[in-house]
N, C-alpha and C. Protein backbone atom coordinates (compact mmCIF):
# COMPACT_ATOMS: atom_id res chain seq x y z
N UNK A 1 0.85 -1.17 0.00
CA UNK A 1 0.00 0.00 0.00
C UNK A 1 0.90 1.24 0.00
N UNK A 2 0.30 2.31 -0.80
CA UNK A 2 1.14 3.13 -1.32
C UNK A 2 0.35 4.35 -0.29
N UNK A 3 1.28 5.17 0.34
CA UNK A 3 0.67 6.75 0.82
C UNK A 3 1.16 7.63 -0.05
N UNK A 4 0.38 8.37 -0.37
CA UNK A 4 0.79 10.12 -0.40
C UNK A 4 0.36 11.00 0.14
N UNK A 5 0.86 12.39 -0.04
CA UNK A 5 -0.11 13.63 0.44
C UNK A 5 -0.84 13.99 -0.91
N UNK A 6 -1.99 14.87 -0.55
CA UNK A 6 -2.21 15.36 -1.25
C UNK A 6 -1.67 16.16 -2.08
N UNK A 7 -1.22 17.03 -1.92
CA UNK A 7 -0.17 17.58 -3.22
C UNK A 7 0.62 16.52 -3.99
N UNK A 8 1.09 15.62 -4.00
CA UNK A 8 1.62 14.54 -4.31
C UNK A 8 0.52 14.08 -5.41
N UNK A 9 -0.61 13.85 -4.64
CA UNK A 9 -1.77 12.69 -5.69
C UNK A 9 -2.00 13.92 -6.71
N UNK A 10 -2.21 15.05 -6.28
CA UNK A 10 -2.46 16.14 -7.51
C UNK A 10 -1.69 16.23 -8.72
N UNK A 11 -0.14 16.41 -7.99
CA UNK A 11 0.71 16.04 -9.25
C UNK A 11 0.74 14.93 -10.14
N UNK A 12 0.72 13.87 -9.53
CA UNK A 12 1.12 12.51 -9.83
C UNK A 12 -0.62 11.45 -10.08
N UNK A 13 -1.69 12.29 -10.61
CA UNK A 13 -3.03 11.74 -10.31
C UNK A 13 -2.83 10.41 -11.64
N UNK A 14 -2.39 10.95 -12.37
CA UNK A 14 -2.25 9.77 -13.99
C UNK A 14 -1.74 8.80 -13.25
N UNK A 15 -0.30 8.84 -12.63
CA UNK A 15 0.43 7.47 -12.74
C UNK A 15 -0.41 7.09 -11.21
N UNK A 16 -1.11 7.50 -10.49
CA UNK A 16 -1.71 6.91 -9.50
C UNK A 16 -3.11 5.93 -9.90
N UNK A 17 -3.51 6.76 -10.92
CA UNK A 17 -4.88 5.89 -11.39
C UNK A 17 -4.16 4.83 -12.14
N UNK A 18 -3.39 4.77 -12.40
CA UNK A 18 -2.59 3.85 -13.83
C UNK A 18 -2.14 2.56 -12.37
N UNK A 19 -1.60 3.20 -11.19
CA UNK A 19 -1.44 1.86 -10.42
C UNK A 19 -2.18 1.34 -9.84
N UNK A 20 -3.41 2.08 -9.69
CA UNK A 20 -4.55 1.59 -8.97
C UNK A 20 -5.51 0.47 -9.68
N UNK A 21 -5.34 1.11 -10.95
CA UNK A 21 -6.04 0.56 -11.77
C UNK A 21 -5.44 -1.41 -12.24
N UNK A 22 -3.85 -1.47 -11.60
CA UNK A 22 -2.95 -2.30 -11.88
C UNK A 22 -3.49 -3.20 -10.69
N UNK A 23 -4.06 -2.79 -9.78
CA UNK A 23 -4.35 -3.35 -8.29
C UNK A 23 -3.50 -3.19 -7.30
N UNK A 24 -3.45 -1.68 -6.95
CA UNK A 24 -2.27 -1.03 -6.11
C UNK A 24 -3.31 -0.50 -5.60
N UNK A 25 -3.54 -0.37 -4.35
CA UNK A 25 -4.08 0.52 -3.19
C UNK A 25 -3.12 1.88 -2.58
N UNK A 26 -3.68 3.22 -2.80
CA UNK A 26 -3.16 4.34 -2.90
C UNK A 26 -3.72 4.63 -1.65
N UNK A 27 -2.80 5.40 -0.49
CA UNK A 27 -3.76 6.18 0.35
C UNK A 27 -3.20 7.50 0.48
N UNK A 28 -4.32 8.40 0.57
CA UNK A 28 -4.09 9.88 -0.35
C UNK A 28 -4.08 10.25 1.22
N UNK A 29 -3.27 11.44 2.30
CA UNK A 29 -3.42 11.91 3.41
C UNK A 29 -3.14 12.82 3.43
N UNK A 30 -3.68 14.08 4.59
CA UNK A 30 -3.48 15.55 4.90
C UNK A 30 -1.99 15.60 5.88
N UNK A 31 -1.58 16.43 6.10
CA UNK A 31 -0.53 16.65 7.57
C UNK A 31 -0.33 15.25 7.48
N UNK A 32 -0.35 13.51 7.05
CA UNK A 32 0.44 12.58 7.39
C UNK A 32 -0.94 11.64 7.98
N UNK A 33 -2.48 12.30 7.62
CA UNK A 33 -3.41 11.52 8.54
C UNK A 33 -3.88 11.12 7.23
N UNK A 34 -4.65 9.66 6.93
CA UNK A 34 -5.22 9.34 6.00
C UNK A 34 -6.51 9.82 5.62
N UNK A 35 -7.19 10.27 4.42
CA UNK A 35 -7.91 11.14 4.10
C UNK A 35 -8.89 10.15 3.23
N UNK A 36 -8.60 9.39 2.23
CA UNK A 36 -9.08 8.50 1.28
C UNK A 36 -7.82 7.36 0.20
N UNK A 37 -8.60 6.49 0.36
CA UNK A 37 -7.88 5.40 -0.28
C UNK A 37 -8.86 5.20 -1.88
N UNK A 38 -7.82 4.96 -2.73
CA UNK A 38 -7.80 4.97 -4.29
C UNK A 38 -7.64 3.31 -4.85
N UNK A 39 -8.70 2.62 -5.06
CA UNK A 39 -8.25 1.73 -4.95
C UNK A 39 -9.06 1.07 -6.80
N UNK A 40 -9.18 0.15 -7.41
CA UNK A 40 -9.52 -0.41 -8.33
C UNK A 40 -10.80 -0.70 -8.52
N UNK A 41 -11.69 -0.71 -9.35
CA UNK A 41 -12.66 -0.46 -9.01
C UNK A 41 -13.22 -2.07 -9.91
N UNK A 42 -13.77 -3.04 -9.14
CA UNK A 42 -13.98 -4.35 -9.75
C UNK A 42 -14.77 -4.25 -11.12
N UNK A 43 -13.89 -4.52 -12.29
CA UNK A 43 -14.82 -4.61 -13.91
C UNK A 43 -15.22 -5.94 -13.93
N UNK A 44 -16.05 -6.72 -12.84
CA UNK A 44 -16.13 -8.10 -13.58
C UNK A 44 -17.65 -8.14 -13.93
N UNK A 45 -17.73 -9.46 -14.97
CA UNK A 45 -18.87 -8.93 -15.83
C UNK A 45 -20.33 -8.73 -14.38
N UNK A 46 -21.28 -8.16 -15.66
CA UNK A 46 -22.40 -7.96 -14.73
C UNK A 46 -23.23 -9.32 -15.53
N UNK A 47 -23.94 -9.78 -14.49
CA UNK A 47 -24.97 -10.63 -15.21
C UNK A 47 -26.44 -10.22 -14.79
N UNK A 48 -27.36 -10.01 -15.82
CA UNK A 48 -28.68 -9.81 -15.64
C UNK A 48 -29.75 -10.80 -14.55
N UNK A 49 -30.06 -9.89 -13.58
CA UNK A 49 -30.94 -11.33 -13.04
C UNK A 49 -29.72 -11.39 -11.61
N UNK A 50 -28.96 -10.63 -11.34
CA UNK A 50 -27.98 -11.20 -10.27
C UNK A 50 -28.49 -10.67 -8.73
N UNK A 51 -29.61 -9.67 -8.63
CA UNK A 51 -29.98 -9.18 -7.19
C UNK A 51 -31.51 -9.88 -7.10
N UNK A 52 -32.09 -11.40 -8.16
CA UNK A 52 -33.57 -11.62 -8.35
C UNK A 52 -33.40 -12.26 -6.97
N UNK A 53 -34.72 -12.14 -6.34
CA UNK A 53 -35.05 -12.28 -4.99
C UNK A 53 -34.10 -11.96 -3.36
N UNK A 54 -33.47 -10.82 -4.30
CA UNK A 54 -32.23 -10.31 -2.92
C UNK A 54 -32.90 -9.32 -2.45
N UNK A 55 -33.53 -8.29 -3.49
CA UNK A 55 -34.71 -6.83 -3.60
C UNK A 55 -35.94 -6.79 -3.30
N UNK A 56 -36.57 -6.48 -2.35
CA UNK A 56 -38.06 -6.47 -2.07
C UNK A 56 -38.81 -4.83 -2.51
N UNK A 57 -39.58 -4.92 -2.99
CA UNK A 57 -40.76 -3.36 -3.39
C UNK A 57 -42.36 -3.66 -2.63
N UNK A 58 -42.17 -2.36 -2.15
CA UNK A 58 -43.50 -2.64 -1.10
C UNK A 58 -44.88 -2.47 -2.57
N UNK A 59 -45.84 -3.02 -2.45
CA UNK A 59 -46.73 -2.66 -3.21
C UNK A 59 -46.92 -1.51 -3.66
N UNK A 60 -47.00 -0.79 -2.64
CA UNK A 60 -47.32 0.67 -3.19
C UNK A 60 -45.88 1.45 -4.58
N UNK A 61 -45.27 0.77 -4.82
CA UNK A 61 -44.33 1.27 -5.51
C UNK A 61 -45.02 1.34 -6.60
N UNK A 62 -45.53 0.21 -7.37
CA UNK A 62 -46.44 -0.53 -8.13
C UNK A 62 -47.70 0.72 -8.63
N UNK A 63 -48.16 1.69 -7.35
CA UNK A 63 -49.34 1.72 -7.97
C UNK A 63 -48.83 2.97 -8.69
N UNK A 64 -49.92 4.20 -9.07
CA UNK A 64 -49.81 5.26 -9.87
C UNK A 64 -49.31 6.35 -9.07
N UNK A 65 -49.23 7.15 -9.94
CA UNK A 65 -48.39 8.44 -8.47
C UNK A 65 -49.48 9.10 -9.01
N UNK A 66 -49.75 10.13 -7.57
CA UNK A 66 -51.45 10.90 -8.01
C UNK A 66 -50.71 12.21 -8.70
N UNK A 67 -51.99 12.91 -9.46
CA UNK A 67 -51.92 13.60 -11.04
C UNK A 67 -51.25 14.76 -9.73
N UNK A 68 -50.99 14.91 -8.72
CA UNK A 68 -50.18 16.48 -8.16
C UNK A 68 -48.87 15.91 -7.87
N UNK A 69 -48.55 14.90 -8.03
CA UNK A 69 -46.94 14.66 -7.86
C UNK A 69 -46.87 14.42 -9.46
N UNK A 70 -47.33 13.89 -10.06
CA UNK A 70 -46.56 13.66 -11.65
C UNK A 70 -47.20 15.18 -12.15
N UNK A 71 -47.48 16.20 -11.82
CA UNK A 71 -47.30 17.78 -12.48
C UNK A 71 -45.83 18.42 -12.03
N UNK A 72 -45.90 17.80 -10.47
CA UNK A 72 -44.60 18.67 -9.93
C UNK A 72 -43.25 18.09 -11.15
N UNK A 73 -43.40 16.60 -11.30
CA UNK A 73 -42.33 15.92 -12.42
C UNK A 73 -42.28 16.99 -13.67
N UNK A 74 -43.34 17.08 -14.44
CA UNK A 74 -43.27 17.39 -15.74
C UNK A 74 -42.56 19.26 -15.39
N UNK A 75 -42.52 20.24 -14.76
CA UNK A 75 -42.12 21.25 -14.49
C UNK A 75 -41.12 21.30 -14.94
């Protein structure tokens, strides 16, 4: 795991995404305290159908939205 400061990741933002992207974990910090970590972001495929019966919708999602909320939409 890689630190920098911020001024550092500013300069150096290309070759940081370029290692992150390699599967290098970056941690970006203020004064020497950690601030946010830069890390790879998983491309593996998506498959259709992968959250079926993980997601619940209450009925009411289902029904119509009344004609004074779909006016406020069209505005």
């Amino acid at each position: 795991m890689l630190t920098v400061s911020v001024a550092d990741a500013k300069a150096r933002l290309s070759r940081l995404l370029d290692a992150a992207a390699a599967g290098e974990e970056i941690v970006i910090a203020r004064h020497g305290k950690p601030l946010a970590r830069l890390v790879p972001i998983d491309q593996g495929p998506r498959r259709p159908g992968a959250l079926a019966g993980k997601i619940k919708f209450d009925e009411r999602f289902f029904e119509p939205l009344p004609d004074e909320e779909l006016d406020a939409w069209n505005r």
